[in-house]
PDB file of N, CA and C in Angstrom:
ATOM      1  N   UNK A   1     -15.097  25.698 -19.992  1.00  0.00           N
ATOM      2  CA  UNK A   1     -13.726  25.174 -20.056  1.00  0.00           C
ATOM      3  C   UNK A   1     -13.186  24.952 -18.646  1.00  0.00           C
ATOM      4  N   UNK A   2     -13.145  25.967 -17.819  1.00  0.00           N
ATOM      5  CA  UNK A   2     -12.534  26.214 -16.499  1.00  0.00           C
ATOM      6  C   UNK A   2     -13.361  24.919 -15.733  1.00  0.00           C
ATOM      7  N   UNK A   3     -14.629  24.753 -15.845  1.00  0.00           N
ATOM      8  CA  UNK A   3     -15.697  23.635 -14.971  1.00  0.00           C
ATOM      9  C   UNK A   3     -14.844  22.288 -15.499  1.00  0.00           C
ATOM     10  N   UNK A   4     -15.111  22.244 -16.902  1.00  0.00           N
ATOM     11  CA  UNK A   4     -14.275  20.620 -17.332  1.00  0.00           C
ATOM     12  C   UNK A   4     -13.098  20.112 -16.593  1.00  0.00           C
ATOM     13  N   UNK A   5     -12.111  21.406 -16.724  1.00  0.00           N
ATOM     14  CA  UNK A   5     -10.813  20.797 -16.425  1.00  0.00           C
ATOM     15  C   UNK A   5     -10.841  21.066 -14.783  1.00  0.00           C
ATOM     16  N   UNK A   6     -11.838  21.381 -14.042  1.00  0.00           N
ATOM     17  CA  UNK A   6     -11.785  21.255 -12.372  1.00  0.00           C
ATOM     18  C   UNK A   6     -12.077  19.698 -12.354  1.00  0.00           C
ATOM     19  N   UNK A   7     -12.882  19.527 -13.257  1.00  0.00           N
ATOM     20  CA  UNK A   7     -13.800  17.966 -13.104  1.00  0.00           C
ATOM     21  C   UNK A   7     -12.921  16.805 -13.605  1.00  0.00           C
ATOM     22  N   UNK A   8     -12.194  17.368 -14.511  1.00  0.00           N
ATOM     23  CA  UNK A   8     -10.781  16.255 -14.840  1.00  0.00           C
ATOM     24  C   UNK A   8     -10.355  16.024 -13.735  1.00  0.00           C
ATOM     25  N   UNK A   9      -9.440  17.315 -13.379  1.00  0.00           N
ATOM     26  CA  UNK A   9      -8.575  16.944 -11.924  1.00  0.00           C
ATOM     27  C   UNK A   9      -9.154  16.386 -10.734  1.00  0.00           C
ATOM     28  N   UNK A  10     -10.307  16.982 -10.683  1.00  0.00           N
ATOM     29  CA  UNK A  10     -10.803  16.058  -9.366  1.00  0.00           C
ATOM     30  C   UNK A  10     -10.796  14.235  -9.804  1.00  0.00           C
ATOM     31  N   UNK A  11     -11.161  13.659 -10.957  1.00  0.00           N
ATOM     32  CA  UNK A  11     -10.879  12.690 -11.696  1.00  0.00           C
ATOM     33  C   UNK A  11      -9.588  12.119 -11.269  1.00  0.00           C
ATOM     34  N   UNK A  12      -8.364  12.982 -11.776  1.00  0.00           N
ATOM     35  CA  UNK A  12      -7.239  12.871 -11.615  1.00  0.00           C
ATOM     36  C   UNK A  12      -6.830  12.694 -10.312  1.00  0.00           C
ATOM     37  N   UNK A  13      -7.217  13.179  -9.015  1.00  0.00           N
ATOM     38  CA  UNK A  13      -7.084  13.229  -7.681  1.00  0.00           C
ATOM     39  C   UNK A  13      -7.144  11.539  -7.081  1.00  0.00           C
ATOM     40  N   UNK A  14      -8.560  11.458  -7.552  1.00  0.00           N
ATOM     41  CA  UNK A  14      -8.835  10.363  -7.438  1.00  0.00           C
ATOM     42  C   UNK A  14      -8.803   8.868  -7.381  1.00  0.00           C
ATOM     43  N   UNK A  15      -8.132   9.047  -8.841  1.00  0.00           N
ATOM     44  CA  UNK A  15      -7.269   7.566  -9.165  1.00  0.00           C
ATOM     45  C   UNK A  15      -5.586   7.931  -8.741  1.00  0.00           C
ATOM     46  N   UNK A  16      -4.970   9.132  -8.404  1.00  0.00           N
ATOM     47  CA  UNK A  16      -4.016   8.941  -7.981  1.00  0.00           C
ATOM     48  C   UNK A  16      -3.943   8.986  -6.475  1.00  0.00           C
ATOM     49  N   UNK A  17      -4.962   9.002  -5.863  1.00  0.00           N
ATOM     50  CA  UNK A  17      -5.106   9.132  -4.252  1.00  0.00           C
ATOM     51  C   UNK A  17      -5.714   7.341  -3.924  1.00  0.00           C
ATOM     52  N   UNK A  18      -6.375   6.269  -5.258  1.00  0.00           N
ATOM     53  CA  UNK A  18      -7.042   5.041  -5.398  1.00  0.00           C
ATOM     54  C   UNK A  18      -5.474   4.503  -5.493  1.00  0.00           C
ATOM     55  N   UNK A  19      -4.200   4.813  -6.548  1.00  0.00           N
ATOM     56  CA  UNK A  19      -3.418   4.285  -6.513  1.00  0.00           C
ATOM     57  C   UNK A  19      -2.952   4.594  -5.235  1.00  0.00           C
ATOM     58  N   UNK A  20      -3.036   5.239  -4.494  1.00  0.00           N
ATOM     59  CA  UNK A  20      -1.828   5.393  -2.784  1.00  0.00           C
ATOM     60  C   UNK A  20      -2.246   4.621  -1.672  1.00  0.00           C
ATOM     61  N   UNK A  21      -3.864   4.504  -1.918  1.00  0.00           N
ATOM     62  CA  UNK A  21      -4.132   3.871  -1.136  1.00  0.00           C
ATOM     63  C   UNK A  21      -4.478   2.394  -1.415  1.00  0.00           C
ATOM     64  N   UNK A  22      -4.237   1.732  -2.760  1.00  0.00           N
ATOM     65  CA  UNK A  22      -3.672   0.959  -3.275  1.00  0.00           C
ATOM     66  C   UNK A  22      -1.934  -0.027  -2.754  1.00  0.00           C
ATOM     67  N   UNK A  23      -1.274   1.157  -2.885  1.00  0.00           N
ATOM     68  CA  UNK A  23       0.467   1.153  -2.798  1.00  0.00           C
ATOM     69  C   UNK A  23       0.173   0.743  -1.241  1.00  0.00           C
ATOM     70  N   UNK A  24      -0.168   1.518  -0.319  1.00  0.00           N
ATOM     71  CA  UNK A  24       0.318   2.052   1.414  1.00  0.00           C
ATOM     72  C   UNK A  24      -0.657   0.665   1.665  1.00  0.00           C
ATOM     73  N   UNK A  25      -1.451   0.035   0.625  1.00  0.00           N
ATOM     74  CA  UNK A  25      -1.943  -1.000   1.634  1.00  0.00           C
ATOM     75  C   UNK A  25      -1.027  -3.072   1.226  1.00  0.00           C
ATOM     76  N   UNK A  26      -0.940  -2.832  -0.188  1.00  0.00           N
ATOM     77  CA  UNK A  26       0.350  -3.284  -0.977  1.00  0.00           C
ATOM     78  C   UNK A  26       1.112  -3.625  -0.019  1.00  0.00           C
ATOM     79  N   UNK A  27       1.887  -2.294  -0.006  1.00  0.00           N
ATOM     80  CA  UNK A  27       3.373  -2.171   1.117  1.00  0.00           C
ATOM     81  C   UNK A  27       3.456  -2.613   2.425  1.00  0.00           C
ATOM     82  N   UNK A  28       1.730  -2.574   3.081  1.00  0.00           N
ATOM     83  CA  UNK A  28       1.347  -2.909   4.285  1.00  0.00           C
ATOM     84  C   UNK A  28       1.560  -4.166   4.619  1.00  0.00           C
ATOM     85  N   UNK A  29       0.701  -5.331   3.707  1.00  0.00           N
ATOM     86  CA  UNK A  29       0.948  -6.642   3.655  1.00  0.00           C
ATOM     87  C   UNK A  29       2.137  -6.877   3.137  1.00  0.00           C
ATOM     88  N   UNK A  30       3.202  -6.269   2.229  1.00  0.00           N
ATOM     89  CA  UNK A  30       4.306  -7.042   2.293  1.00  0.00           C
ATOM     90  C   UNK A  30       5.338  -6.644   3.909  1.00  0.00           C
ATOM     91  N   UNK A  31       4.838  -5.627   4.402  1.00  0.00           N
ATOM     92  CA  UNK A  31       5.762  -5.563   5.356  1.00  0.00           C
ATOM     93  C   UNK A  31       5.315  -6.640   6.655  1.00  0.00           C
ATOM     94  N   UNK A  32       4.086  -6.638   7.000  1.00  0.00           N
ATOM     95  CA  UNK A  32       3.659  -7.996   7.527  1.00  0.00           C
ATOM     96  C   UNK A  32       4.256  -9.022   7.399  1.00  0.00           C
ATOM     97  N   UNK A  33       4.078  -9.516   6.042  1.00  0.00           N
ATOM     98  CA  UNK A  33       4.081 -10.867   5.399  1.00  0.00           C
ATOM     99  C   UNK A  33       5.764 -10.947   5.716  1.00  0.00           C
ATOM    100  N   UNK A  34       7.014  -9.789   5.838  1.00  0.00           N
ATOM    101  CA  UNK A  34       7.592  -9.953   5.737  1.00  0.00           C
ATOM    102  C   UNK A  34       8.214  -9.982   7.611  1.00  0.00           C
ATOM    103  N   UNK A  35       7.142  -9.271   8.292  1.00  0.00           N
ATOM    104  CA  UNK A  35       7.707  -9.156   9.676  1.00  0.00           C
ATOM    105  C   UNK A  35       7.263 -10.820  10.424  1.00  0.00           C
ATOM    106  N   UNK A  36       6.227 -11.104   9.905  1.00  0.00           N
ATOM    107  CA  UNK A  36       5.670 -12.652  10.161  1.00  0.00           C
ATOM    108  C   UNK A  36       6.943 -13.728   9.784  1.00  0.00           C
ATOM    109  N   UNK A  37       7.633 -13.544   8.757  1.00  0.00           N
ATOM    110  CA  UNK A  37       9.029 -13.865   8.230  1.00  0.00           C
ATOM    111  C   UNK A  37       9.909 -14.569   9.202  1.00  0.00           C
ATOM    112  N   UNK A  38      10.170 -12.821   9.433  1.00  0.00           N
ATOM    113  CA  UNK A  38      11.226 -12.438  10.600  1.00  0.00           C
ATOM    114  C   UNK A  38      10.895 -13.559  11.762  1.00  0.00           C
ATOM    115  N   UNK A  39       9.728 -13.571  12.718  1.00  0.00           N
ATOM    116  CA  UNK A  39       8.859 -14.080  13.933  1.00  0.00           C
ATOM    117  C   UNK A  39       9.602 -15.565  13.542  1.00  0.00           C
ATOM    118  N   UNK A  40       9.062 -16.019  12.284  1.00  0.00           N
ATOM    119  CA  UNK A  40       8.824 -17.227  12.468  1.00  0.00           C
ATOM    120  C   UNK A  40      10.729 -18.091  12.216  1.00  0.00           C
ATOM    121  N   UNK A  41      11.312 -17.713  11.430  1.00  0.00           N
ATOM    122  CA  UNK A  41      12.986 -17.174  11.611  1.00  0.00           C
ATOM    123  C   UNK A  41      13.288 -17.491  12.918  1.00  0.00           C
ATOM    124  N   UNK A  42      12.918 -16.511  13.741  1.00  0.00           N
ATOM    125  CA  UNK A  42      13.685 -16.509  14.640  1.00  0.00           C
ATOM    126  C   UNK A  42      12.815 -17.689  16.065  1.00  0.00           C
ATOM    127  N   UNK A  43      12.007 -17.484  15.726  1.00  0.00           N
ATOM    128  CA  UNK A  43      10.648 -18.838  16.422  1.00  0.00           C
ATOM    129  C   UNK A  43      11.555 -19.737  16.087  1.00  0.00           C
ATOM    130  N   UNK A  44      12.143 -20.729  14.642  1.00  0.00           N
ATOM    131  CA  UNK A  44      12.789 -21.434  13.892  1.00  0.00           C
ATOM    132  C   UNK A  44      14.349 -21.726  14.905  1.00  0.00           C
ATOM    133  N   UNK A  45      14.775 -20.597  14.956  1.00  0.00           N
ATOM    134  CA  UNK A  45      15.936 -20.636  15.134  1.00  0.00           C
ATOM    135  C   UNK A  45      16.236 -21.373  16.645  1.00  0.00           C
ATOM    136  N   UNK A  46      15.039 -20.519  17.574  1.00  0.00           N
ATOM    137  CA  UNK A  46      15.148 -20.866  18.993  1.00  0.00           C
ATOM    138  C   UNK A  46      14.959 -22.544  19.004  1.00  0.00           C
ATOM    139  N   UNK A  47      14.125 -23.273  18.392  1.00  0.00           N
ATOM    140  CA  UNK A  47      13.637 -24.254  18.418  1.00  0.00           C
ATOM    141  C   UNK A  47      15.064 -25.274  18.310  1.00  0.00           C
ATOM    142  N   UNK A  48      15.572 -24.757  17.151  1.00  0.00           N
ATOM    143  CA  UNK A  48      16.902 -25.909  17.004  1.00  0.00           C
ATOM    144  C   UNK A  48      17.982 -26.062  18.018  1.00  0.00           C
TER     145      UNK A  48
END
């Protein structure tokens, strides 16, 4: 019993440590995508 449910959680560890590093890389490119934004905004702005 005690072996199974170590072997779940490590299971469990897993896909919730697959989802974070999932999320933190997610979050990564939108903060890029969103600082590239910003750059090009203000690149934009100087130009006019």
């Amino acid at each position: 019993m005690n072996k199974e449910f170590k072997s779940l959680n490590e299971v469990e560890m897993k896909k919730i440590n697959g989802g974070s590093a999932i999320l933190a890389i997610t979050l990564g490119i939108f903060a890029t995508g969103y600082g590239m934004g910003v750059q090009k905004a203000i690149n934009d702005r100087r130009k006019k």
